[in-house]
Protein backbone atom coordinates (compact mmCIF):
# COMPACT_ATOMS: atom_id res chain seq x y z
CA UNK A 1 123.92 296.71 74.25
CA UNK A 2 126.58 297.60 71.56
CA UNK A 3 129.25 300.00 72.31
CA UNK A 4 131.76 301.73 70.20
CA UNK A 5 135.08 303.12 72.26
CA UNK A 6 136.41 305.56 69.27
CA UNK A 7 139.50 307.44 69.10
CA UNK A 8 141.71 306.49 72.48
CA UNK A 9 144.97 305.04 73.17
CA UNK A 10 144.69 302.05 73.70
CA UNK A 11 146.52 300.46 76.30
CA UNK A 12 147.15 296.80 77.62
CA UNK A 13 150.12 295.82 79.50
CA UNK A 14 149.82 292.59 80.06
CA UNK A 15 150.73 291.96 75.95
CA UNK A 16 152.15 295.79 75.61
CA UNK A 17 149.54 296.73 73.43
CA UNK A 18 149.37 300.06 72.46
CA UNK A 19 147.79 302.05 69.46
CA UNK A 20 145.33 304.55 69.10
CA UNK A 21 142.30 302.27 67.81
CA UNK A 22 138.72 301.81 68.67
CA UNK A 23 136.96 298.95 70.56
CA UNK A 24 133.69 297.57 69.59
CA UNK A 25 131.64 295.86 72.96
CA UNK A 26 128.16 293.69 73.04
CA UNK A 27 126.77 291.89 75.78
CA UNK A 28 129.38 292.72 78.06
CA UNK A 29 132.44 291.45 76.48
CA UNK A 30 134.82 293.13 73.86
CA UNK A 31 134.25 291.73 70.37
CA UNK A 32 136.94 293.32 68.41
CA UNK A 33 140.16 295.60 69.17
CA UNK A 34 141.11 297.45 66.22
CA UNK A 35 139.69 295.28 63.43
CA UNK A 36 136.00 296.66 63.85
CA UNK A 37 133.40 294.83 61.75
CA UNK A 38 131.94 297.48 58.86
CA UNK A 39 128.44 296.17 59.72
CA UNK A 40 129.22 297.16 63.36
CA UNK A 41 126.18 299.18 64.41
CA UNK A 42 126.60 300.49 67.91
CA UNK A 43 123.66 301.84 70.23
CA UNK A 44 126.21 304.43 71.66
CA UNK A 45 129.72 305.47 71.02
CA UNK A 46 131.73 307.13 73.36
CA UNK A 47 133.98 309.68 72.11
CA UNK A 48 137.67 308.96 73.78
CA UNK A 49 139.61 311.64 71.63
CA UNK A 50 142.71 312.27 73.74
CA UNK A 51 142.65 309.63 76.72
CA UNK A 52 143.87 306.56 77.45
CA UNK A 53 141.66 303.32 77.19
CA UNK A 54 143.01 300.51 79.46
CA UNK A 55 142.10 297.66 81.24
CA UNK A 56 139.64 297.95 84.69
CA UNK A 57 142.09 298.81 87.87
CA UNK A 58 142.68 295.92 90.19
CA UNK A 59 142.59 296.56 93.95
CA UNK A 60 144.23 293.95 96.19
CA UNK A 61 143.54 295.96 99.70
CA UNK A 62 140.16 298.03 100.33
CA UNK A 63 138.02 298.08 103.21
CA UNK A 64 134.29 298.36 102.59
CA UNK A 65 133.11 298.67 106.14
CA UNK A 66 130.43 296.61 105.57
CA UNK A 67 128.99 294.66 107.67
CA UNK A 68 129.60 296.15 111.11
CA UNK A 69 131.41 299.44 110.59
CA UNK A 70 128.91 301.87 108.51
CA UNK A 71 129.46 304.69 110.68
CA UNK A 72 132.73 304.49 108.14
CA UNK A 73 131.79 303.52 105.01
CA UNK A 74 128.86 302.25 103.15
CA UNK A 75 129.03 299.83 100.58
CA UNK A 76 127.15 302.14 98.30
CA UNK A 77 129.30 305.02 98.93
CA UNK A 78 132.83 302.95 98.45
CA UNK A 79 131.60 301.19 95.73
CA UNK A 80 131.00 304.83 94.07
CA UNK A 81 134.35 305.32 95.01
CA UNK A 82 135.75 302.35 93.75
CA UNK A 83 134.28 303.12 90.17
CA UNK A 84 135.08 306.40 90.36
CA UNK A 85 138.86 305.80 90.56
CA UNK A 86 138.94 303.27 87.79
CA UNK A 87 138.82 300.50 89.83
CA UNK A 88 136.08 297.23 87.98
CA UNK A 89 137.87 295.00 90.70
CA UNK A 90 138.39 294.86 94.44
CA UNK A 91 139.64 292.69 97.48
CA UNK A 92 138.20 292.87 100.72
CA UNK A 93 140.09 291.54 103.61
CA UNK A 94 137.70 289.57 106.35
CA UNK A 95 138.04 292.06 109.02
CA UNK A 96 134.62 293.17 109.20
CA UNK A 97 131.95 292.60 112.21
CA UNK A 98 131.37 289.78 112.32
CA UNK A 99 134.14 288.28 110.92
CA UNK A 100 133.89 286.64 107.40
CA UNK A 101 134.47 283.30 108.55
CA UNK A 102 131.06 281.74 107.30
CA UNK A 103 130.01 281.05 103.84
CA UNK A 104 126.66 283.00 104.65
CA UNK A 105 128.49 285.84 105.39
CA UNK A 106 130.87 285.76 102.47
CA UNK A 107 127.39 285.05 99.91
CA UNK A 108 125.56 288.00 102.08
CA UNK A 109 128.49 290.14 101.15
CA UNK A 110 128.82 289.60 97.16
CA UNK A 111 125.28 289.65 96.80
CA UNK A 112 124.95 293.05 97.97
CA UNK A 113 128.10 294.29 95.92
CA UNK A 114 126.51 292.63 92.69
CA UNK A 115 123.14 294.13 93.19
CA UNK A 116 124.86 297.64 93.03
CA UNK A 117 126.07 296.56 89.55
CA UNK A 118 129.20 298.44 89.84
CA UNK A 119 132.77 297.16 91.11
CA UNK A 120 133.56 293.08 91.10
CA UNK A 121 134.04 292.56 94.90
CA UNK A 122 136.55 289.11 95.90
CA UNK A 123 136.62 288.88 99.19
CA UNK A 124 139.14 287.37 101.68
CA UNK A 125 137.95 284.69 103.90
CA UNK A 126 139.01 284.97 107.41
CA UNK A 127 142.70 282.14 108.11
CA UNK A 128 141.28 281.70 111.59
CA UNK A 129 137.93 281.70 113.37
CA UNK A 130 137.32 284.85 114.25
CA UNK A 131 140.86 286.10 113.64
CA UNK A 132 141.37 284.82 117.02
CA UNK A 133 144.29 282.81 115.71
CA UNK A 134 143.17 279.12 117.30
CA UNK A 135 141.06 277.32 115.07
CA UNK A 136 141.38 277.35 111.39
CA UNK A 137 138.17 277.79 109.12
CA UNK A 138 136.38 276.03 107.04
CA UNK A 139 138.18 276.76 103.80
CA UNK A 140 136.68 274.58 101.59
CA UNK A 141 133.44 276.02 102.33
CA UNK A 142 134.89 279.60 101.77
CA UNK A 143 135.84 278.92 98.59
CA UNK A 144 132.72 277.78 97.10
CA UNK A 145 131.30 281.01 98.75
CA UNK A 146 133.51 282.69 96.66
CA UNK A 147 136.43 283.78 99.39
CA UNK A 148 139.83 284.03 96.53
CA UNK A 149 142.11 283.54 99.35
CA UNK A 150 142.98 284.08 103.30
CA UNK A 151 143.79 286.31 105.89
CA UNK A 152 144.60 287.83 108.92
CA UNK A 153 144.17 291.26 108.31
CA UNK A 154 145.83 293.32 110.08
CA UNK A 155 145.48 290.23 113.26
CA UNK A 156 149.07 289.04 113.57
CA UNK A 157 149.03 284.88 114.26
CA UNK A 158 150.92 284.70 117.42
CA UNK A 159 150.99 280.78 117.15
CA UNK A 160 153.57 279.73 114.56
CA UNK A 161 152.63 275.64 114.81
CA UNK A 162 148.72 277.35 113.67
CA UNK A 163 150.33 279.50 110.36
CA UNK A 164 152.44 276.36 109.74
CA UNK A 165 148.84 273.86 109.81
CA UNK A 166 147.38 277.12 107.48
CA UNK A 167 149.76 277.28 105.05
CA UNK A 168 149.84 272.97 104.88
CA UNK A 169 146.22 272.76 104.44
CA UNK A 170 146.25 275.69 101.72
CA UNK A 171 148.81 274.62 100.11
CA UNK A 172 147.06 270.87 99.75
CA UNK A 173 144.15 272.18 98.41
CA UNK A 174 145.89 274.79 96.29
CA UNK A 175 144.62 277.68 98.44
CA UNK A 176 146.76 281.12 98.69
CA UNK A 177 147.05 283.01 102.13
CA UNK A 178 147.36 286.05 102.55
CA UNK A 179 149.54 287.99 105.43
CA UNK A 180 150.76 290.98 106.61
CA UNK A 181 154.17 290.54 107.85
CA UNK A 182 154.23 291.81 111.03
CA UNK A 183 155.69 290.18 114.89
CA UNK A 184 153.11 290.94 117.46
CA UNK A 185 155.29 292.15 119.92
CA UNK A 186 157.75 294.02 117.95
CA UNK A 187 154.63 295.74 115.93
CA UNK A 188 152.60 297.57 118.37
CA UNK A 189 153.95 300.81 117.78
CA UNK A 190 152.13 303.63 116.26
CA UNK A 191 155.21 304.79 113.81
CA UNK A 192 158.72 303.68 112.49
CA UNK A 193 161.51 302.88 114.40
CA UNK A 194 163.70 306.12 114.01
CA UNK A 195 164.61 310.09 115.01
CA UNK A 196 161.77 311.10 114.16
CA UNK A 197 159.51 308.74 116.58
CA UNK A 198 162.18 309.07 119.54
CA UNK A 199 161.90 313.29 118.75
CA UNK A 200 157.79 312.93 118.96
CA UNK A 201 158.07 310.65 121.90
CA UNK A 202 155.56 307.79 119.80
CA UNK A 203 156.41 304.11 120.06
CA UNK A 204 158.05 302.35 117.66
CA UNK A 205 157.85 299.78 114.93
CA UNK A 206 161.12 298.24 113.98
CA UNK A 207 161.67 297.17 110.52
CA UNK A 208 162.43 293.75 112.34
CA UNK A 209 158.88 293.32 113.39
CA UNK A 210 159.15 292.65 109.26
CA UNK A 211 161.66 291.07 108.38
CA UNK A 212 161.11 288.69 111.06
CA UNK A 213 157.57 287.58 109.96
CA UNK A 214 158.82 287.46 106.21
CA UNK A 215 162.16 284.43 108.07
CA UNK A 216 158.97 282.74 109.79
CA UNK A 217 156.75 282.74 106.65
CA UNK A 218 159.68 282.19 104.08
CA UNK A 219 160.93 279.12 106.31
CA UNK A 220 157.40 277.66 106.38
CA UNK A 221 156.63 278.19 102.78
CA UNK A 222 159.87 276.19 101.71
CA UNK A 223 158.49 273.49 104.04
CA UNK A 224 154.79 273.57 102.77
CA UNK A 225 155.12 274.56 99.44
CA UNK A 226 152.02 276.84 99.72
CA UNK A 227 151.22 280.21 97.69
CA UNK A 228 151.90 283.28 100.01
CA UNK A 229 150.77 286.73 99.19
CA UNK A 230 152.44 289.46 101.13
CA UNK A 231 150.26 292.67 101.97
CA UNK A 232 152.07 295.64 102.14
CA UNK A 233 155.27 295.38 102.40
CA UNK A 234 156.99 298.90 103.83
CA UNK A 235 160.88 298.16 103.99
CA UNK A 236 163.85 298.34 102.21
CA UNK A 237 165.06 295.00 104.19
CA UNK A 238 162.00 293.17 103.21
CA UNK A 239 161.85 294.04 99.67
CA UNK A 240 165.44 292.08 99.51
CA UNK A 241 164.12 289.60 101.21
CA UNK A 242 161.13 289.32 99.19
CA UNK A 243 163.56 289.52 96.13
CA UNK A 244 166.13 286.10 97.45
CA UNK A 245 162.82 284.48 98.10
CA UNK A 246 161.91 284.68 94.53
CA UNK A 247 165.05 284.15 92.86
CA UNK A 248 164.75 280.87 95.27
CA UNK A 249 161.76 280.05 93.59
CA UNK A 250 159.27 280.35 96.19
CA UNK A 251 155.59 280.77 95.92
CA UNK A 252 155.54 284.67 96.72
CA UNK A 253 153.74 287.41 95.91
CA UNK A 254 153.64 290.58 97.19
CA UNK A 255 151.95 294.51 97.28
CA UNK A 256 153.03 298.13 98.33
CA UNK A 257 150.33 300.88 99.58
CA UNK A 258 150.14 304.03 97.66
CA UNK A 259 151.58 305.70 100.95
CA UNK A 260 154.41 303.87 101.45
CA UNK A 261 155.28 304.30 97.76
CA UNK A 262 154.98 307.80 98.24
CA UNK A 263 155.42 309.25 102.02
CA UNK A 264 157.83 308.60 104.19
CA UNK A 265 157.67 309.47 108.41
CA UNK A 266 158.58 313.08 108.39
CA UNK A 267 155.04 313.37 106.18
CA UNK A 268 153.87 312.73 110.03
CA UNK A 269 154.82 316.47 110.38
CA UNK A 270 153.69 317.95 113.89
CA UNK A 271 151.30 314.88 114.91
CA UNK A 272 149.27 314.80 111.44
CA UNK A 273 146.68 311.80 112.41
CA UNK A 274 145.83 311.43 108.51
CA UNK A 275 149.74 310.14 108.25
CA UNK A 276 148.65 306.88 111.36
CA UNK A 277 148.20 304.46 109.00
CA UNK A 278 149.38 300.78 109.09
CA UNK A 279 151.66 299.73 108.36
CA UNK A 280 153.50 302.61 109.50
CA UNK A 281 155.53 305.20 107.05
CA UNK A 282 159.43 304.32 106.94
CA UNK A 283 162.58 306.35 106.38
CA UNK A 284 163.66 307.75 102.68
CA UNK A 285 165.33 304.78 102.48
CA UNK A 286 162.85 302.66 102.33
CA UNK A 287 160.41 304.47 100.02
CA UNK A 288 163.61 304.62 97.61
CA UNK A 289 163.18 300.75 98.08
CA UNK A 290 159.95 300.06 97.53
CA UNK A 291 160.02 302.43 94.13
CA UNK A 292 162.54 300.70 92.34
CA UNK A 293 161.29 297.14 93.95
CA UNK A 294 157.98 298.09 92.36
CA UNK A 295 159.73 299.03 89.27
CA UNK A 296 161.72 296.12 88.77
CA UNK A 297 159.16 293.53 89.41
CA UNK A 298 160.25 292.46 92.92
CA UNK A 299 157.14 294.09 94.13
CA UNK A 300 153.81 292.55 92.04
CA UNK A 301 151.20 294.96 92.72
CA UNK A 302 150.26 298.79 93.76
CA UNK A 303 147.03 299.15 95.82
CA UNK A 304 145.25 301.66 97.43
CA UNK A 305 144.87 300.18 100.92
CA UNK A 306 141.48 302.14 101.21
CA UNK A 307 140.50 301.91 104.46
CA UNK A 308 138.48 304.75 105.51
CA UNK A 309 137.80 305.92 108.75
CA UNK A 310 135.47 308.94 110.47
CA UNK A 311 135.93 311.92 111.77
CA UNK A 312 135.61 311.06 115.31
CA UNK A 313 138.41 308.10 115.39
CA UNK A 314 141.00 310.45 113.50
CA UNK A 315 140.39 314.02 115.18
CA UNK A 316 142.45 312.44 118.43
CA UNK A 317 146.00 312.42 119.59
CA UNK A 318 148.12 310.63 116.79
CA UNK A 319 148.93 307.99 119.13
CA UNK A 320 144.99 306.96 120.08
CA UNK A 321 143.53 307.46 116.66
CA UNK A 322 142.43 305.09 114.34
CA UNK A 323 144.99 303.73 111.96
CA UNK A 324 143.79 304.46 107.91
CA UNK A 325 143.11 306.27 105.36
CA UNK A 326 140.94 307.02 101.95
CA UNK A 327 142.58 305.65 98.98
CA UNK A 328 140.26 304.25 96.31
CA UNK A 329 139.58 307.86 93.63
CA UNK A 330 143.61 308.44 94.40
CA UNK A 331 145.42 305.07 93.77
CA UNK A 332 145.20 306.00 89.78
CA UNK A 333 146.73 309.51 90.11
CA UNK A 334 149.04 308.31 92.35
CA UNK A 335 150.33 305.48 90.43
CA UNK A 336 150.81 307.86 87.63
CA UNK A 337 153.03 310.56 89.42
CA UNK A 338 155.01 307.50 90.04
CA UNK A 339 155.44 306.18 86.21
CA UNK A 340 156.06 309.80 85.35
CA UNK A 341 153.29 309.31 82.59
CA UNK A 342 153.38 311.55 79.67
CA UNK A 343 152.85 315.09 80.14
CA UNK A 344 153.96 315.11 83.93
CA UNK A 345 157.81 314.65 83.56
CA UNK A 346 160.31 312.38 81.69
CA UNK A 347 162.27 309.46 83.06
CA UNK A 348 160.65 306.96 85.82
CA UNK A 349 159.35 303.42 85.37
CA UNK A 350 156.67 304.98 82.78
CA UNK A 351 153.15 304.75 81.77
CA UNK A 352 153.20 300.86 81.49
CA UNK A 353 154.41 299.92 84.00
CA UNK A 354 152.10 302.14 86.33
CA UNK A 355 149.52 300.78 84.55
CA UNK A 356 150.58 296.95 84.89
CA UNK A 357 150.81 297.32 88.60
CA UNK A 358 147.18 298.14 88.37
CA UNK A 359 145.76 295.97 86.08
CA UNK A 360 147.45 293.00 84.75
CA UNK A 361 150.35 291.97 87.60
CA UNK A 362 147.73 292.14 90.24
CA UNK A 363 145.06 289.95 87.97
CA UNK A 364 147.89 287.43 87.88
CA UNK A 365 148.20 287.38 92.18
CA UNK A 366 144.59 286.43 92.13
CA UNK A 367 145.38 283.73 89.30
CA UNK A 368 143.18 280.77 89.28
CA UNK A 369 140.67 282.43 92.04
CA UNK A 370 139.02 284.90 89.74
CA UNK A 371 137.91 281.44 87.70
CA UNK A 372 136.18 282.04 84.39
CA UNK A 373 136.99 285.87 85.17
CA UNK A 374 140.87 285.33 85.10
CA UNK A 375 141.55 285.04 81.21
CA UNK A 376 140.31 288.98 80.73
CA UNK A 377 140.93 290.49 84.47
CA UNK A 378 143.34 293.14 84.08
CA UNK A 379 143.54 292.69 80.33
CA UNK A 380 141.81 293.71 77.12
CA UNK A 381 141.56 290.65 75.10
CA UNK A 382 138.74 290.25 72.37
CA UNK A 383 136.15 287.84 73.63
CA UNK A 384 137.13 289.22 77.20
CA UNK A 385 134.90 290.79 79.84
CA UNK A 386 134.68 294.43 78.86
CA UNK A 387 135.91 295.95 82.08
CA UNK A 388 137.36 299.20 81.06
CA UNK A 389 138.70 302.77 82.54
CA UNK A 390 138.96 305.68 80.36
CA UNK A 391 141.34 308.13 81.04
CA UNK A 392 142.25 311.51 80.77
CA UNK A 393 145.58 312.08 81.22
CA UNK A 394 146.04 315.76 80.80
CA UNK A 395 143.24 316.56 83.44
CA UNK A 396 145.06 318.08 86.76
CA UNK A 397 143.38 317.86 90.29
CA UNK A 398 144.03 318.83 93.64
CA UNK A 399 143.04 316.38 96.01
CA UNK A 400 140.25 318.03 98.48
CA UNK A 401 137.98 315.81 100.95
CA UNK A 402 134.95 317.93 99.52
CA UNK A 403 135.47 315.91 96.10
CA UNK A 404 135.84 312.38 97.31
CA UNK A 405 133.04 310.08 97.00
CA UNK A 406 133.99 307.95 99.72
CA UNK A 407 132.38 308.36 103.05
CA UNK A 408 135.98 308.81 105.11
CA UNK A 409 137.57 311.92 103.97
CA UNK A 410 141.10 311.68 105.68
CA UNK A 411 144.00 311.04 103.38
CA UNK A 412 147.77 312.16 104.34
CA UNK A 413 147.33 313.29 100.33
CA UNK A 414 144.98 315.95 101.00
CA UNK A 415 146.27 319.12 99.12
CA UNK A 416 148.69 317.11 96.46
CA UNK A 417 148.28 318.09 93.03
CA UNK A 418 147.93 315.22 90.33
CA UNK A 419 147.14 314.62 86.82
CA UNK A 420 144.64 311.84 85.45
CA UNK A 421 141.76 311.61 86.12
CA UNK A 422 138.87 308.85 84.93
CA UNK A 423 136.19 310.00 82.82
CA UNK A 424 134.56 306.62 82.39
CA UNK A 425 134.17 303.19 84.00
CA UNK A 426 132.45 300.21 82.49
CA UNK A 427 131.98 297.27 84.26
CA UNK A 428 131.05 293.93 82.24
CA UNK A 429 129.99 296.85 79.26
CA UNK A 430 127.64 298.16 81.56
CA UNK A 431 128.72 302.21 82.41
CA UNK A 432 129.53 302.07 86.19
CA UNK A 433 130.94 305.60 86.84
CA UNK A 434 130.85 308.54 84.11
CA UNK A 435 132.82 311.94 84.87
């Protein structure tokens, strides 16, 4: 099918592309930008007068639920989601039930995203059997299953001699891990270190329970030479420490949830279980951090950390309910209040920027992974996959659970009022998601 984009702004950060031009697509990949053939005959056009046309979001942290936790999401329902926020390409981290630490589980899983023919779904293959932290998987076979990487989740590895064999063997085989920095011991809390935990009488989580994991994994990565990505980092200490570790040269990469970027612990309020989320929500400080770290490259990538969760686990006492939170239809508007994007306010890192954290800089932490995919990911290149979100930038919103497509409803955003919203999402050309 032939498609004509007419009359956007079109946008691409990775090469700072952007002109108000039109974009001619055919069998799912973009054929020209700009230069459109006269002889160009189109079987629809879609009228973008007045929005942006950019480059398919890139999620590095959602949580389909699926296998094993449908009671909180459906893969049909946060795939909707996905699409409807702009998003053409997602991570999944292995902590489903079971476990994806067998290729048959990992093939089971993409082959039910690709028959919905909506988001691209990469999923994380699990660093240790069972996220038990003993035995190390198979992660060869991952691979050819189509795993782009491994994880703990949110499983700390207790065993430093095991994430020191991981990160050898990865590194060998030219395999990135993926970890959230966090001490076992030091992170069982249920919010930050601080006067405002000690006033609510909740336990603690240190900013050391961070920057101790990021000493551990720094020290190991200089001695392995292996390709670290860092999920979610939430302090102001570890975004300098992220920062020396690439000046030094090391391997790193690294993320920063749309609630950490945006919250801080007070946004906990009088016991608000929509604000338990992991990791947990830091001082002013530290969201000042993770801004300008996000700003200034230090920080690669912005995701949504969509991890919805049901009514019954989050209508409990803060402490006993279920760490999470919706994220997937917000991460766009969100990102946006942060650049300060034209026609909300002057100033900030700006409308490319905001848009590189969620397109082309996270693209480029996936790297050799996304395969034949990687050359267009994130980008809009002629001869590219046509993975595109149009957007309407002077559209405002209030977020409301009523409105959001995915099946858990709680977000610490609930009530905030933002400004963008998608109006189309094509996937390989095809029309995934149309306002």
């Amino acid at each position: 099918m032939k498609v004509l984009i007419h009359g956007g702004r079109v946008i691409d950060p990775a090469s700072g592309f952007d002109e108000k031009c039109d974009i001619a697509l055919a069998a799912g990949r973009i054929i020209a930008i700009k230069n459109i053939a006269k002889d160009f005959s189109p079987n629809r056009t879609i009228d973008a007068t007045g929005c942006l046309v950019v480059p398919g979001l890139v999620d590095l942290a959602v949580r389909l639920r699926e296998p094993g936790h449908e009671h909180e999401g459906m893969l049909e329902s946060e795939m909707a989601a996905a699409v409807a926020g702009g998003i053409t390409s997602l991570v999944c981290p292995p902590d489903t039930d079971p476990v994806l630490d067998e290729p048959g589980l990992v093939e089971m899983l993409k082959f039910r995203a690709e028959k919905l023919h909506q988001a691209r779904v990469f999923p994380l293959g699990a660093l240790t059997r069972n996220l038990q932290g003993d035995t190390l998987t198979e992660m060869g076979e991952l691979t050819e299953a189509g795993c782009v990487g491994f994880s703990q989740a949110e499983v700390p590895l207790a065993n430093t001699q095991v994430l020191q064999r991981a990160l050898q063997y990865a590194s060998t085989f030219g395999y990135s891990v993926w970890l959230r920095p966090q001490e076992l011991h030091l992170g069982k809390g249920v919010a930050a270190s601080g006067p405002l935990a000690t006033r609510l009488g909740l336990s603690g989580v240190p900013v050391a329970a961070e920057t101790i994991a990021l000493h551990t994994i720094f020290e190991l990565m200089r001695t392995t030479g292996a390709r670290v990505h860092l999920c979610r980092i939430s302090s102001a200490a570890g975004v300098d420490l992220v920062r020396r570790a690439k000046q030094e040269g090391l391997k790193v990469s690294c993320d920063v949830s749309i609630n950490s970027l945006h919250l801080t612990d007070t946004d906990i309020g009088y016991f608000d279980s929509r604000a338990r989320l992991n990791p947990p929500l830091r001082q002013q400080r530290d969201r000042d951090a993770l801004q300008a770290g996000l700003a200034d490259g230090t920080i690669d990538a912005l995701v949504s950390d969509h991890t919805p969760v049901d009514e019954d686990a989050k209508t409990l006492p803060f402490a006993e309910s279920e760490p999470g939170a919706t994220g997937l239809e917000l991460l766009l508007g969100l990102a946006l209040k942060w650049g300060e994007a034209p026609g909300v306010s002057d100033g900030g890192p700006g409308l490319l920027r905001a848009l590189a954290v969620l397109t082309s800089a996270p693209a480029a932490v996936l790297g050799d992974a996304l395969g034949t995919l990687q050359a267009s990911t994130g980008r809009l290149v002629e001869g590219g996959m046509a993975d595109i979100c149009i957007i309407d930038p002077a559209v405002e919103w209030t977020v409301a659970a009523d409105t959001l497509r995915s099946q858990g409803k709680h977000t610490p955003f609930t009530g905030y009022p933002l400004r963008g919203r998608v109006r189309y999402t094509l996937v390989g050309g095809h029309q995934a998601f149309e306002a």
